[in-house]
Protein backbone atom coordinates (compact mmCIF):
# COMPACT_ATOMS: atom_id res chain seq x y z
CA UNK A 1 372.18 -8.79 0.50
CA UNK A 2 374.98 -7.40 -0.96
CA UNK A 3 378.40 -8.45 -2.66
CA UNK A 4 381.86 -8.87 -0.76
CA UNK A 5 383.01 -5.92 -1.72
CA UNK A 6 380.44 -3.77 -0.57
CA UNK A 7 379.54 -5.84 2.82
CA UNK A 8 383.32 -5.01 4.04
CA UNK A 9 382.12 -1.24 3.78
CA UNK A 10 380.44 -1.82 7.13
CA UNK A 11 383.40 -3.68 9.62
CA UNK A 12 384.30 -1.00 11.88
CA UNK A 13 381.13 1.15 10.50
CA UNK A 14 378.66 2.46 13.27
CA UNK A 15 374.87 3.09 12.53
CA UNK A 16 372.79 4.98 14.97
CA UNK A 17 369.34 4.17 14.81
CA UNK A 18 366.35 6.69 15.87
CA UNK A 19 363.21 4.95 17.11
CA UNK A 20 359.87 5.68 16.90
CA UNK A 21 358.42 5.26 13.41
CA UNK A 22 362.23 4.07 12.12
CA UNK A 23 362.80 1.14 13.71
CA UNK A 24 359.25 0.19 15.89
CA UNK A 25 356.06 1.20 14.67
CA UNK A 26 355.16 2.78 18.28
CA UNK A 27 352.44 4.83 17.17
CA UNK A 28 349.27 2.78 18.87
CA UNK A 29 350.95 2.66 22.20
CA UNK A 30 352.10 6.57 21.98
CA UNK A 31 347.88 7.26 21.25
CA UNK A 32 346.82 4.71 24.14
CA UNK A 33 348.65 6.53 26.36
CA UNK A 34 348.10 9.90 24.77
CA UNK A 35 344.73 10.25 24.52
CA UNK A 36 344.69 8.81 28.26
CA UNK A 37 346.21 12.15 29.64
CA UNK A 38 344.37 14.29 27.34
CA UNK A 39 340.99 13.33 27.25
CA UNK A 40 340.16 13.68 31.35
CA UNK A 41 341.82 17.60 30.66
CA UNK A 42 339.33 18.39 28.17
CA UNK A 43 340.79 17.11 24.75
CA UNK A 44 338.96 15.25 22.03
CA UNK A 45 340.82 12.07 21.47
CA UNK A 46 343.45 11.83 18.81
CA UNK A 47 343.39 9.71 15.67
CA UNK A 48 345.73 7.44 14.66
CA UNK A 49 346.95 9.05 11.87
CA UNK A 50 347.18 12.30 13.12
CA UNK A 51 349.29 11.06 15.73
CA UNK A 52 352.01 9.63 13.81
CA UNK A 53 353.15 13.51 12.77
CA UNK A 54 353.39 14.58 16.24
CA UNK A 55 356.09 12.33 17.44
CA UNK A 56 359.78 12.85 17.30
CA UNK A 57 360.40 15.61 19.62
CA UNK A 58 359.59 14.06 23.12
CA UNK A 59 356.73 13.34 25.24
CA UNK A 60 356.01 17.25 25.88
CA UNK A 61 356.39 18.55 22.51
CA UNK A 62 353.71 15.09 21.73
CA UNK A 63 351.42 16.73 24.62
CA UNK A 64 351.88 20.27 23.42
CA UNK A 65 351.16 19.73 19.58
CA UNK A 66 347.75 17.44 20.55
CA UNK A 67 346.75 20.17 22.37
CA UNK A 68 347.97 22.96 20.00
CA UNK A 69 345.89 20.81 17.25
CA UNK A 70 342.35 21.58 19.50
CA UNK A 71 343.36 25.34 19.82
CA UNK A 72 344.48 24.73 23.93
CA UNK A 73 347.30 25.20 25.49
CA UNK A 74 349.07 22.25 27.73
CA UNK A 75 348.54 23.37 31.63
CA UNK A 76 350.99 21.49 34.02
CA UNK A 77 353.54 20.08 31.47
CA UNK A 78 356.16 18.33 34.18
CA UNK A 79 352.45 16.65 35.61
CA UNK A 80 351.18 15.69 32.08
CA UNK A 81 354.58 14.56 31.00
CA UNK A 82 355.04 12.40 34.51
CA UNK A 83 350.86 10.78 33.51
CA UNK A 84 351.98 9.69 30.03
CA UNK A 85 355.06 8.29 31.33
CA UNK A 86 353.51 6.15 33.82
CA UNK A 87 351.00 5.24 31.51
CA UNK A 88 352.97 4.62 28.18
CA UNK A 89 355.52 2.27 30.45
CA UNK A 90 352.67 0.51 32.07
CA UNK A 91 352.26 -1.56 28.67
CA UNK A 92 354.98 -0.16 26.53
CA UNK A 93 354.94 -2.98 24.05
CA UNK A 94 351.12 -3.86 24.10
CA UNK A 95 350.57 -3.31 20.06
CA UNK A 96 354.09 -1.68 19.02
CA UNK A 97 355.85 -3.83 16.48
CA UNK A 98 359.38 -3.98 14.82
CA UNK A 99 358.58 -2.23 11.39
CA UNK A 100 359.50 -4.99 8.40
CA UNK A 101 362.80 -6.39 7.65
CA UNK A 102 364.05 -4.70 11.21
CA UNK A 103 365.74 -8.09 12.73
CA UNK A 104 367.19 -9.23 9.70
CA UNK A 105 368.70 -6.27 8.99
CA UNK A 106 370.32 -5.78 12.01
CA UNK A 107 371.74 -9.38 12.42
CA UNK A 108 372.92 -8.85 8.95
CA UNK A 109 374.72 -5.40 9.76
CA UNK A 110 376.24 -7.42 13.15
CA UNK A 111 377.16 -9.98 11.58
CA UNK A 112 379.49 -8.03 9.05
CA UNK A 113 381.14 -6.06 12.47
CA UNK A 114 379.18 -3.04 12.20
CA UNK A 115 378.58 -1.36 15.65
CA UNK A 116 375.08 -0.02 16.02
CA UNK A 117 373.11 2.15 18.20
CA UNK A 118 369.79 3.74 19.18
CA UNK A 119 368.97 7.67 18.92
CA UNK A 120 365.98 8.60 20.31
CA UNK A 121 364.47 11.36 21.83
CA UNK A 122 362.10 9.20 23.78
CA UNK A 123 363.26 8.99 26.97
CA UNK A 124 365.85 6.22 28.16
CA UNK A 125 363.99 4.28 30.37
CA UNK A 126 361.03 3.87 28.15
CA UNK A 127 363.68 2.81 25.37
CA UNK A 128 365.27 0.61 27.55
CA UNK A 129 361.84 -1.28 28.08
CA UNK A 130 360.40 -1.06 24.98
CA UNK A 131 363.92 -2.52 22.78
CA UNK A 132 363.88 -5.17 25.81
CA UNK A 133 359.97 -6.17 25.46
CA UNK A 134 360.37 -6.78 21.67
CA UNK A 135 363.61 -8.63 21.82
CA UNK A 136 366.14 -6.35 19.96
CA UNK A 137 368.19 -5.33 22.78
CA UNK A 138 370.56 -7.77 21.70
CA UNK A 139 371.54 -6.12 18.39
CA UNK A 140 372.57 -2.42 20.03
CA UNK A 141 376.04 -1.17 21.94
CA UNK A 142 373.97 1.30 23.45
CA UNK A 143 370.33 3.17 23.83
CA UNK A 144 370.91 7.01 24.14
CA UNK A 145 367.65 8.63 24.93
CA UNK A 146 367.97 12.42 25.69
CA UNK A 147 368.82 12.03 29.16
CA UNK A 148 371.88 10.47 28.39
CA UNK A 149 373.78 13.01 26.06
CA UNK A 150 374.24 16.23 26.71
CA UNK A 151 372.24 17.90 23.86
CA UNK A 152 369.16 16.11 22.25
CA UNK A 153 368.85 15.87 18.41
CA UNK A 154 368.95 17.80 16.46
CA UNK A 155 372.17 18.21 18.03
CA UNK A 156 375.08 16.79 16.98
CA UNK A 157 375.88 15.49 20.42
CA UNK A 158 373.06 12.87 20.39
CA UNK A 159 374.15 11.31 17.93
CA UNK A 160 378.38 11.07 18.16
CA UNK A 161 377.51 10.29 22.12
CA UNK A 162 375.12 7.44 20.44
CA UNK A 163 377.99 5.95 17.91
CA UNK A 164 380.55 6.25 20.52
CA UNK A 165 384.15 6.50 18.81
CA UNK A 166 386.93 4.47 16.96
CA UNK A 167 384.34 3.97 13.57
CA UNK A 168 385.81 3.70 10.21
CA UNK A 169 382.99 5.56 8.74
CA UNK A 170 379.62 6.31 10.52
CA UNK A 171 375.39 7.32 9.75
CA UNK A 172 372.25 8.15 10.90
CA UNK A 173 369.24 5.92 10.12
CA UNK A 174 366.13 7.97 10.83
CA UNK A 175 362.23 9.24 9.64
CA UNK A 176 361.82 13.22 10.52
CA UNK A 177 363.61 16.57 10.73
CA UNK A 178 365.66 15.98 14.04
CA UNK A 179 367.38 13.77 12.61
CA UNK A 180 368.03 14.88 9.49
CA UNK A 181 369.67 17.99 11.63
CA UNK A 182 371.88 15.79 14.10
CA UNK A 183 373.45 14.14 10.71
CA UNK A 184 373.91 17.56 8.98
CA UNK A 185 375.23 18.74 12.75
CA UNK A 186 377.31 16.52 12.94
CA UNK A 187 378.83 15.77 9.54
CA UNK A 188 377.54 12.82 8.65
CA UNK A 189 374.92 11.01 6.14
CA UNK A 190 371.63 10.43 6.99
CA UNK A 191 368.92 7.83 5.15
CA UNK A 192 365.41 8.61 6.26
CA UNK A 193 362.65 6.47 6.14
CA UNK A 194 359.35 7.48 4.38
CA UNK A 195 357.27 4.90 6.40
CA UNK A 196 358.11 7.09 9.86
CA UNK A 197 356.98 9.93 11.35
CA UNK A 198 357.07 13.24 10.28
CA UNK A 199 355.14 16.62 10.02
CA UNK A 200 356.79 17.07 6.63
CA UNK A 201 356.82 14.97 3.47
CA UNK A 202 360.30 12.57 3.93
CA UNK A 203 361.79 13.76 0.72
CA UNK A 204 361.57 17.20 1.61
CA UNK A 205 363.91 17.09 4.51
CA UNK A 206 367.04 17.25 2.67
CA UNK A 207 367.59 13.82 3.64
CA UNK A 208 371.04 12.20 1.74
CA UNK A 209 368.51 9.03 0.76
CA UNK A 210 365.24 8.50 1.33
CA UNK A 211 363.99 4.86 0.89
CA UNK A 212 361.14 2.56 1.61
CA UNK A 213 361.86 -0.27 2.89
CA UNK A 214 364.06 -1.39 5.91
CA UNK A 215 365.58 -3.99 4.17
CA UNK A 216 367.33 -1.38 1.75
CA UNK A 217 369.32 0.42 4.90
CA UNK A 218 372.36 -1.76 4.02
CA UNK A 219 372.17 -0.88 -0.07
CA UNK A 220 371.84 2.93 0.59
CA UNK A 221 374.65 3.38 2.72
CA UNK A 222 376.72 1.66 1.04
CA UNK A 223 375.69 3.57 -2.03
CA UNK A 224 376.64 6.86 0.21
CA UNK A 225 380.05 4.86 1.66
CA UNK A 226 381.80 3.69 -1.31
CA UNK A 227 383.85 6.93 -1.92
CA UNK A 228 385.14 6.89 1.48
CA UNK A 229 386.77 3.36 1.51
């Protein structure tokens, strides 16, 4: 994947991951259980596509920007939140699927020591199920939803509580604004992906790379790493 040289970049490197739309295309399970809370409260269903731009925030910003998208306003957040929950989790894996290149990727990083991570601002327990139903638990330190750091991205905290310390040198791997605004927070590079999910266009987001394939993680960053060996 890549020469000696630059595959020692990442010993001792940690990579923090976000989720949805980076590293598991989420987006039919996220409408299933979407347009299952919204539709008995008087929505029209949601598409697909529209979808994909309204994640990346959490499951009441999701909620609040469906409904914001039919001119209504979300009534009874905490009990909307606590439906999609319970229904999302019922079948959190039922058509979500590791984007392509994912597993080989990370085996590849782990197998060169780097120490990676997942940043999400879906919650923990639905991370927790959904890295464990597709088989990728495995490949991750740790799985820092919101509810385990003390300030959710686009804070910094998110993501330094998510690459723990001790690194040699350290990123962000990511699809939308929050994340490009932890990395920036925090002082660190961030590569976006333009396959993800995002309201704006991925190379507007002041991203430090913006690529299009999973596969190329390992080339970018070490394209962004080699003047810090």
């Amino acid at each position: 994947m890549l020469d000696s040289r630059d595959a020692a970049l990442f010993a001792n490197a940690a990579i923090a991951f976000d989720l949805d739309g980076t590293l598991v295309d989420t987006a039919p399970d996220l409408l299933r259980a979407l347009n299952a809370v919204i539709e008995p409260r008087g929505l029209e269903p949601v598409e697909l596509g529209a979808v994909r731009a309204m994640v990346g925030r959490g499951a009441r910003a999701l909620l609040e920007r469906a409904h914001a998208a039919q001119s209504m306003q979300l009534e009874d957040p905490e009990a909307a939140v606590a439906d999609f929950i319970e229904i999302y989790k019922s079948d959190v894996a039922a058509h979500s699927t590791p984007f392509e290149g994912v597993e080989t990727t990370l085996a590849w990083l782990r197998a060169q020591g780097c120490r990676l991570s997942v940043c999400t601002n879906k919650p923990s327990v639905l991370s927790d199920m959904l890295i464990g139903e597709l088989g990728l638990a495995g490949y991750f330190d740790r799985i820092v939803g919101p509810d385990r750091t003390t300030a959710k991205k686009p804070a910094a905290d998110h993501l330094l509580d998510a690459l723990g310390q001790g690194w040699s040198r350290a990123a962000l791997i990511g699809d939308s604004e929050p994340d490009v605004g932890s990395a920036a927070a925090a002082g660190l590079p961030v590569v976006i992906m333009s396959y993800g999910y995002s309201e704006r266009p991925a190379d507007s987001l002041g991203a430090d790379r913006v690529i299009h394939a999973f596969s190329d993680v390992p080339l970018a960053l070490a394209g962004l790493w080699r003047g810090t060996t």
